[in-house]
PDB file of N, CA and C in Angstrom:
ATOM      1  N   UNK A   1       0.838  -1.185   0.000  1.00  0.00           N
ATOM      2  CA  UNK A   1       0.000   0.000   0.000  1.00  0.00           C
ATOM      3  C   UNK A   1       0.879   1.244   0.000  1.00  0.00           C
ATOM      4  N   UNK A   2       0.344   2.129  -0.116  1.00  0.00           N
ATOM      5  CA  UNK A   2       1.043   3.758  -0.706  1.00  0.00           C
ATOM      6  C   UNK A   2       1.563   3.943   0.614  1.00  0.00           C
ATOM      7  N   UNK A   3       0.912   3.821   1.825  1.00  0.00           N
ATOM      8  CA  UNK A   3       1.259   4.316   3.094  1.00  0.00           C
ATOM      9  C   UNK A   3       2.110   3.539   3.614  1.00  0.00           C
ATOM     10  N   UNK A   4       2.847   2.345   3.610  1.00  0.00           N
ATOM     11  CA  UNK A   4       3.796   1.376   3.542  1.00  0.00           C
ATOM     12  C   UNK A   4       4.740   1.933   3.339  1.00  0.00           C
ATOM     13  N   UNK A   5       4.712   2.118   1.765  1.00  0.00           N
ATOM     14  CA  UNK A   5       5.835   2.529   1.255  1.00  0.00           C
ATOM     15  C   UNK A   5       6.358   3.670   1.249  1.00  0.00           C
ATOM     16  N   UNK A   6       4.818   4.367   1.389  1.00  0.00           N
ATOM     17  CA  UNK A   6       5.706   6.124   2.099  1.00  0.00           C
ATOM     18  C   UNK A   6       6.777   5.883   3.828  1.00  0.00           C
ATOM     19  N   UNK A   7       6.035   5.161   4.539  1.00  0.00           N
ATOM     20  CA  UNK A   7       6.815   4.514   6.090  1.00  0.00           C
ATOM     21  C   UNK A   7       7.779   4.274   6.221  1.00  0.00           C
ATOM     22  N   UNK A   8       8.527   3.121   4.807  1.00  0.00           N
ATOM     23  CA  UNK A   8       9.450   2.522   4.517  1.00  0.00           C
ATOM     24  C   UNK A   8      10.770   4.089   4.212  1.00  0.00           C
ATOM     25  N   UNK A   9      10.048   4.743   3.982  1.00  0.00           N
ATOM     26  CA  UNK A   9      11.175   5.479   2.954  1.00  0.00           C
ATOM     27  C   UNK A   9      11.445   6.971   3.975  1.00  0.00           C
ATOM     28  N   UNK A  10      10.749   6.847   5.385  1.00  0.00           N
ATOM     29  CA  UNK A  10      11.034   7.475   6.026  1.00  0.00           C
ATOM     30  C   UNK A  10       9.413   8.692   5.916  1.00  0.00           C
ATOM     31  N   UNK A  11       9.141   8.531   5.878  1.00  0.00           N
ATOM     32  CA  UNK A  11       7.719   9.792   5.647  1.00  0.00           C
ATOM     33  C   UNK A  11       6.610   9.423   6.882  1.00  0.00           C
ATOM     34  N   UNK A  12       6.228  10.694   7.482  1.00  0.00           N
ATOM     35  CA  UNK A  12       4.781  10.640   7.835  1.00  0.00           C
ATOM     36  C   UNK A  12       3.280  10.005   7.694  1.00  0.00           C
ATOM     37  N   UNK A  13       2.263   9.452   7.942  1.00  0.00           N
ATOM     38  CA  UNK A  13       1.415   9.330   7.241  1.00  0.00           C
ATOM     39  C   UNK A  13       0.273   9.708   7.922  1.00  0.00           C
ATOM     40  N   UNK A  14      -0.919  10.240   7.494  1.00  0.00           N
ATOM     41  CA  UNK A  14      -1.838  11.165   7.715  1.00  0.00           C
ATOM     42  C   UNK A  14      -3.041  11.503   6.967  1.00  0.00           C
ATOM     43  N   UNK A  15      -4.244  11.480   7.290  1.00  0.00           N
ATOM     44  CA  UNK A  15      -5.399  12.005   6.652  1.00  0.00           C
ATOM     45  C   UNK A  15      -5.395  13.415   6.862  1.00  0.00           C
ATOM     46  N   UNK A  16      -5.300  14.604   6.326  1.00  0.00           N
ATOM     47  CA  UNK A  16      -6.249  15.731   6.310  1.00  0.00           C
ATOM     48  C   UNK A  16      -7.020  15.901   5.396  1.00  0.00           C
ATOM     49  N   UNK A  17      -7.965  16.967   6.414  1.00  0.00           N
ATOM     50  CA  UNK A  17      -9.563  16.843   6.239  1.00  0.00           C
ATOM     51  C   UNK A  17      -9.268  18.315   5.973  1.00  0.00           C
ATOM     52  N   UNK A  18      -8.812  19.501   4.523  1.00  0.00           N
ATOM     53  CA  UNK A  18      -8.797  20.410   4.460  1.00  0.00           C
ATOM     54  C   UNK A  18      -9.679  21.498   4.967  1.00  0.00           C
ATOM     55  N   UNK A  19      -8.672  22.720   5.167  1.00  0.00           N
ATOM     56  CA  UNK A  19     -10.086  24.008   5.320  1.00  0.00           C
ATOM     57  C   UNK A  19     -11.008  23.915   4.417  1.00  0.00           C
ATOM     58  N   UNK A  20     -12.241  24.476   4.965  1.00  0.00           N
ATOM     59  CA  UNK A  20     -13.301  25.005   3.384  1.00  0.00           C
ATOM     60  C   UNK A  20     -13.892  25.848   4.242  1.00  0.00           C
ATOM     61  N   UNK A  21     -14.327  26.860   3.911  1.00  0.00           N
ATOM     62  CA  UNK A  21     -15.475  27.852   4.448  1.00  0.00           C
ATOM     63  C   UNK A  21     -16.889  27.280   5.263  1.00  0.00           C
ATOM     64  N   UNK A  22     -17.184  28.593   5.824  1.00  0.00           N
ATOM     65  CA  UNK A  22     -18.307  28.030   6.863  1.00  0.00           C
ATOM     66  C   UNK A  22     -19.490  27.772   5.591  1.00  0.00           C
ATOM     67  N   UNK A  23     -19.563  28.196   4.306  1.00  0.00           N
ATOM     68  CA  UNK A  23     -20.928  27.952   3.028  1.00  0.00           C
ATOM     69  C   UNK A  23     -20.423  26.496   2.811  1.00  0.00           C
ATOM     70  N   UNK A  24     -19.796  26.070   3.027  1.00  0.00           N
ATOM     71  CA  UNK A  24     -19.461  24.436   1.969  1.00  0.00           C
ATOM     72  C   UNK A  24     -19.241  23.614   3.434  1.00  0.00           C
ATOM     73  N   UNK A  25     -19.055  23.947   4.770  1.00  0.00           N
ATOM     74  CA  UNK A  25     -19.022  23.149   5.164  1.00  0.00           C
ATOM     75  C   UNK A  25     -20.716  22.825   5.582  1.00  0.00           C
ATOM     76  N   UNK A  26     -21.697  23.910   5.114  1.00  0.00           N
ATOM     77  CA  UNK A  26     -22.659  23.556   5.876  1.00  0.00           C
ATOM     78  C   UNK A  26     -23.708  23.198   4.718  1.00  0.00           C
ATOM     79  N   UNK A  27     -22.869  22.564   3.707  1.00  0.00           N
ATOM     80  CA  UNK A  27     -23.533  21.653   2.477  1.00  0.00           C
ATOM     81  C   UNK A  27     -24.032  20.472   2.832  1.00  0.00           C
ATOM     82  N   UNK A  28     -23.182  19.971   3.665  1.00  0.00           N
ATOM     83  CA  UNK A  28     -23.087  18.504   3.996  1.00  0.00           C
ATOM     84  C   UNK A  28     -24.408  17.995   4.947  1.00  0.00           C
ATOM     85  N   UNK A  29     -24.863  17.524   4.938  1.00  0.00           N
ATOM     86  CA  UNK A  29     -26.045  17.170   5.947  1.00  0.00           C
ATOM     87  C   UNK A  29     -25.466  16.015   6.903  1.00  0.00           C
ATOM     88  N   UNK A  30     -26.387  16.210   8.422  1.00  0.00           N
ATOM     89  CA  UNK A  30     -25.621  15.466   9.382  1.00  0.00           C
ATOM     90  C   UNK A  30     -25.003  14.212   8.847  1.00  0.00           C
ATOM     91  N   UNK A  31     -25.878  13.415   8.140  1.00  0.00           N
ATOM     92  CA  UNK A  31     -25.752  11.855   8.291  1.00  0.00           C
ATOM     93  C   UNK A  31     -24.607  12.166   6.963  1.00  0.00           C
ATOM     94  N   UNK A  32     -24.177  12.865   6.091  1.00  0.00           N
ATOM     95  CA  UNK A  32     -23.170  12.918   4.942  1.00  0.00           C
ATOM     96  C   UNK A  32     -22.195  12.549   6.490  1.00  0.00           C
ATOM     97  N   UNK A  33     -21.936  13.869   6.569  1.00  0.00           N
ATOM     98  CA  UNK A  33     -21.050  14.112   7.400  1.00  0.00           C
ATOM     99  C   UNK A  33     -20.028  13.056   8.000  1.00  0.00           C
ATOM    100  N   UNK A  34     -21.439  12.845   9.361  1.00  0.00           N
ATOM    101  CA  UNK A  34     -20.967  11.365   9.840  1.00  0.00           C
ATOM    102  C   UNK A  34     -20.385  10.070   9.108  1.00  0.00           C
ATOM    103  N   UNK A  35     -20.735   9.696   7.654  1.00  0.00           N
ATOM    104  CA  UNK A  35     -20.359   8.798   7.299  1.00  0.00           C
ATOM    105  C   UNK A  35     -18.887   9.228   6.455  1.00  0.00           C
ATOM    106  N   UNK A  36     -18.795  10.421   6.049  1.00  0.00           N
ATOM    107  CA  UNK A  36     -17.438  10.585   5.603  1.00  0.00           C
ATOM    108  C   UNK A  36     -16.344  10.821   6.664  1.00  0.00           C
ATOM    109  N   UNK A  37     -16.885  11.060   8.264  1.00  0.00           N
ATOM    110  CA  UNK A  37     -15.713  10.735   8.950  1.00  0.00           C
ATOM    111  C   UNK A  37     -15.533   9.904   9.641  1.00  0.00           C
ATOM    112  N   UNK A  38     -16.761   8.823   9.775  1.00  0.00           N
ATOM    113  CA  UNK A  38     -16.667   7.589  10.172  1.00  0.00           C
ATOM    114  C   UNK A  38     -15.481   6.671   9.135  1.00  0.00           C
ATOM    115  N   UNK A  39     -16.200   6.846   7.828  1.00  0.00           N
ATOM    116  CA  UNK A  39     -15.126   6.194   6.997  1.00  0.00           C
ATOM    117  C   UNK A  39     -13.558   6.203   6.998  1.00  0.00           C
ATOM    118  N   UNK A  40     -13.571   7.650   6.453  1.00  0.00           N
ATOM    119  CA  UNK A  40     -11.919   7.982   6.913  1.00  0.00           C
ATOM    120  C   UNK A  40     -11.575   7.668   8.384  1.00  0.00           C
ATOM    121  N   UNK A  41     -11.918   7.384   9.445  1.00  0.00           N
ATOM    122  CA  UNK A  41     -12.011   7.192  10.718  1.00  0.00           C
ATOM    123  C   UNK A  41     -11.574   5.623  10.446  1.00  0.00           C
ATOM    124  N   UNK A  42     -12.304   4.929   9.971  1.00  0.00           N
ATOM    125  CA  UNK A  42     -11.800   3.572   9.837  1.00  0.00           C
ATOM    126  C   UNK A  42     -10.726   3.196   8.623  1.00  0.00           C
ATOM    127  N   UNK A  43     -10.821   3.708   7.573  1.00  0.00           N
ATOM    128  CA  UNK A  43      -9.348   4.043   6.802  1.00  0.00           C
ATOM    129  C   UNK A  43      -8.073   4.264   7.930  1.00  0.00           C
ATOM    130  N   UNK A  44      -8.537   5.077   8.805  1.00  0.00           N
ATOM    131  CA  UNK A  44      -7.117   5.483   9.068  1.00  0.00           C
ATOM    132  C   UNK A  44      -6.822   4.566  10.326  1.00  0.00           C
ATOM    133  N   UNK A  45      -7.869   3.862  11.217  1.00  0.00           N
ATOM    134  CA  UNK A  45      -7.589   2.876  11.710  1.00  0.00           C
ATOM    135  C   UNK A  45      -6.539   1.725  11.550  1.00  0.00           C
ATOM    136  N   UNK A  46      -7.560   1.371   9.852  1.00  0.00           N
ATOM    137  CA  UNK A  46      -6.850  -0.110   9.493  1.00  0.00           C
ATOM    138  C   UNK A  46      -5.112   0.058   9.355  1.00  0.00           C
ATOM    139  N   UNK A  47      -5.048   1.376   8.657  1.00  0.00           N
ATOM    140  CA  UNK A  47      -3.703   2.151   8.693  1.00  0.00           C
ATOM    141  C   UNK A  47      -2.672   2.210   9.625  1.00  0.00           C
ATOM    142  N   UNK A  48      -3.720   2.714  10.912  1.00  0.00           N
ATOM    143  CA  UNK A  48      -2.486   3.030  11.734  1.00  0.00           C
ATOM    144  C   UNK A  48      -2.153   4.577  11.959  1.00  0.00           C
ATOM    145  N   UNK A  49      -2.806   5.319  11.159  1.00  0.00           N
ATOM    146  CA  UNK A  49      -2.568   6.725  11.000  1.00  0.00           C
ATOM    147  C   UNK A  49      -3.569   7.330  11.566  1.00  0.00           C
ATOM    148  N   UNK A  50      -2.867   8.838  11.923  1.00  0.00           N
ATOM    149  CA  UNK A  50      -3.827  10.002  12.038  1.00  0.00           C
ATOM    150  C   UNK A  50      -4.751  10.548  11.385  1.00  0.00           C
ATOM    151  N   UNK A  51      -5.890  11.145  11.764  1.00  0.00           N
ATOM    152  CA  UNK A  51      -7.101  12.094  10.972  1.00  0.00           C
ATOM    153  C   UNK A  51      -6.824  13.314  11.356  1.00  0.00           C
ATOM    154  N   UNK A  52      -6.758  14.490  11.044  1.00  0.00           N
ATOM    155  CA  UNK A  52      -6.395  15.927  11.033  1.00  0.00           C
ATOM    156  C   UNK A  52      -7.404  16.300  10.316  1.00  0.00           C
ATOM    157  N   UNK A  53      -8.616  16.723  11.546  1.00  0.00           N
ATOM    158  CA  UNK A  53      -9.728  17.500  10.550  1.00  0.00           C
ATOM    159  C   UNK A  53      -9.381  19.151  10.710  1.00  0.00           C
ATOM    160  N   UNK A  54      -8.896  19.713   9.833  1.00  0.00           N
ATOM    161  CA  UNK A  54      -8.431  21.506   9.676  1.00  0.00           C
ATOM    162  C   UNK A  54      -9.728  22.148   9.274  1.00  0.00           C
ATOM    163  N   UNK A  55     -10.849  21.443   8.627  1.00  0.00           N
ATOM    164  CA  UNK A  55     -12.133  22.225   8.183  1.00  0.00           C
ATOM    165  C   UNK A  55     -12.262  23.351   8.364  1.00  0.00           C
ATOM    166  N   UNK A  56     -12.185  23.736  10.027  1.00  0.00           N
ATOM    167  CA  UNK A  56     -12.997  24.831  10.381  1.00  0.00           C
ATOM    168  C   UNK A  56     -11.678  25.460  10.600  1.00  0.00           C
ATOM    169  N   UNK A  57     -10.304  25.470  10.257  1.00  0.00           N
ATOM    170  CA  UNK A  57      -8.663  26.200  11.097  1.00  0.00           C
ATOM    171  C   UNK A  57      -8.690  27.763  10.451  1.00  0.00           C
ATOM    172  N   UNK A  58      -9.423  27.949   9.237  1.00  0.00           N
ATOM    173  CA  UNK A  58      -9.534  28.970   8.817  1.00  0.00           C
ATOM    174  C   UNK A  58     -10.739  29.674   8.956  1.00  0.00           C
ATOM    175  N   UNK A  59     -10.702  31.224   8.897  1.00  0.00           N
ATOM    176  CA  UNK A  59     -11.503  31.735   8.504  1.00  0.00           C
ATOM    177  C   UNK A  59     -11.917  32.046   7.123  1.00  0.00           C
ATOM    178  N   UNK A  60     -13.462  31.962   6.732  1.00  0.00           N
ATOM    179  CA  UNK A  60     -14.192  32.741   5.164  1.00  0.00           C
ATOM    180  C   UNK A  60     -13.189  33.265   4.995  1.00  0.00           C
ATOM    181  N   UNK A  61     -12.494  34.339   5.414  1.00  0.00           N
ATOM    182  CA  UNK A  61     -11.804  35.787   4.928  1.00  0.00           C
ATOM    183  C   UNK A  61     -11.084  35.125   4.201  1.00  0.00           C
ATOM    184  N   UNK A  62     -10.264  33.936   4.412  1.00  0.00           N
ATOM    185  CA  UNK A  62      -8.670  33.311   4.271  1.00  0.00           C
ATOM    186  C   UNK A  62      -8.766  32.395   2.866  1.00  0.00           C
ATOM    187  N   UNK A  63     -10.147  32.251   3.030  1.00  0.00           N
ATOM    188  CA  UNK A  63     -10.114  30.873   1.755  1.00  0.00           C
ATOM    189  C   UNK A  63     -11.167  32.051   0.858  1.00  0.00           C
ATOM    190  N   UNK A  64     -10.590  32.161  -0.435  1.00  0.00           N
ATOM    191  CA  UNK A  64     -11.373  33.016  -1.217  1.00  0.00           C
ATOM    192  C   UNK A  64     -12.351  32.514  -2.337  1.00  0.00           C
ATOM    193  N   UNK A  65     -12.156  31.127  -2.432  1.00  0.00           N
ATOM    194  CA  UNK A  65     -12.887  30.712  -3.056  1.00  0.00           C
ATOM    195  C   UNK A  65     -13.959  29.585  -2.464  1.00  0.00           C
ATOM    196  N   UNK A  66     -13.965  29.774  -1.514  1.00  0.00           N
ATOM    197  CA  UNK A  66     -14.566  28.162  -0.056  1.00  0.00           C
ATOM    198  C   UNK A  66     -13.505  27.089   0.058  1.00  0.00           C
ATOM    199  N   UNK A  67     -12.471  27.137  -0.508  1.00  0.00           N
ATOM    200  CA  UNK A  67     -11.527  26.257  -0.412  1.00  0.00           C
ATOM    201  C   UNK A  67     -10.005  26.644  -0.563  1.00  0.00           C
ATOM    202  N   UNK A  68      -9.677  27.220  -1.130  1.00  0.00           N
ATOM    203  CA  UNK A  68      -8.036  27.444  -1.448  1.00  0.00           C
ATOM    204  C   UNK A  68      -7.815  28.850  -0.304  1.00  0.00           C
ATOM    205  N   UNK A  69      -6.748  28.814   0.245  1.00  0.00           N
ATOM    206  CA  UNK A  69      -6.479  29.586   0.953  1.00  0.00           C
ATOM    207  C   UNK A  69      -5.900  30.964   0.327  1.00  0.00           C
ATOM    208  N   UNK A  70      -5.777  31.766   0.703  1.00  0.00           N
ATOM    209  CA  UNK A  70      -5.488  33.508   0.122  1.00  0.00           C
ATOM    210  C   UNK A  70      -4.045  33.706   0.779  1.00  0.00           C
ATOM    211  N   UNK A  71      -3.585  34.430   0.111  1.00  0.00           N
ATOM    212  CA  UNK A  71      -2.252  34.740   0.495  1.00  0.00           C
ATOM    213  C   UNK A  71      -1.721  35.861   1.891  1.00  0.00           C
ATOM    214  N   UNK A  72      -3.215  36.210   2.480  1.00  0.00           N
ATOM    215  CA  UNK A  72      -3.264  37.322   3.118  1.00  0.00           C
ATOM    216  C   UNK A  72      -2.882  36.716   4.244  1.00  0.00           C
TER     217      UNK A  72
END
């Protein structure tokens, strides 16, 4: 697996769960939600690795498009 071989070669391994704005995060309806971090939750189990949810680390101001961050 990718995460093996990243291990092997000396690397980190890790889920993040990028910023997005408070409009896109509140797309998602509860039960989406829950099952996309249940999932990755058990991905990163079988793994061995961390989940790093950053979603909310930014503010609107920062991400100018609901997702990519601004240089400000």
């Amino acid at each position: 697996a990718a995460a093996e071989l990243a291990r092997r070669n000396g690397a980190r391994v890790g889920f993040y769960v990028l910023p997005e704005s408070s409009e896109f995060r509140g797309w998602y309806p509860p039960a989406v939600e829950r099952r996309m971090l249940g999932h990755l939750g058990e991905l990163a189990a079988d793994l061995g690795v961390p989940v790093v949810d950053a979603r909310a680390w930014a503010d609107d101001y920062h991400l100018v498009d609901g997702f990519h961050l601004s240089r400000l």
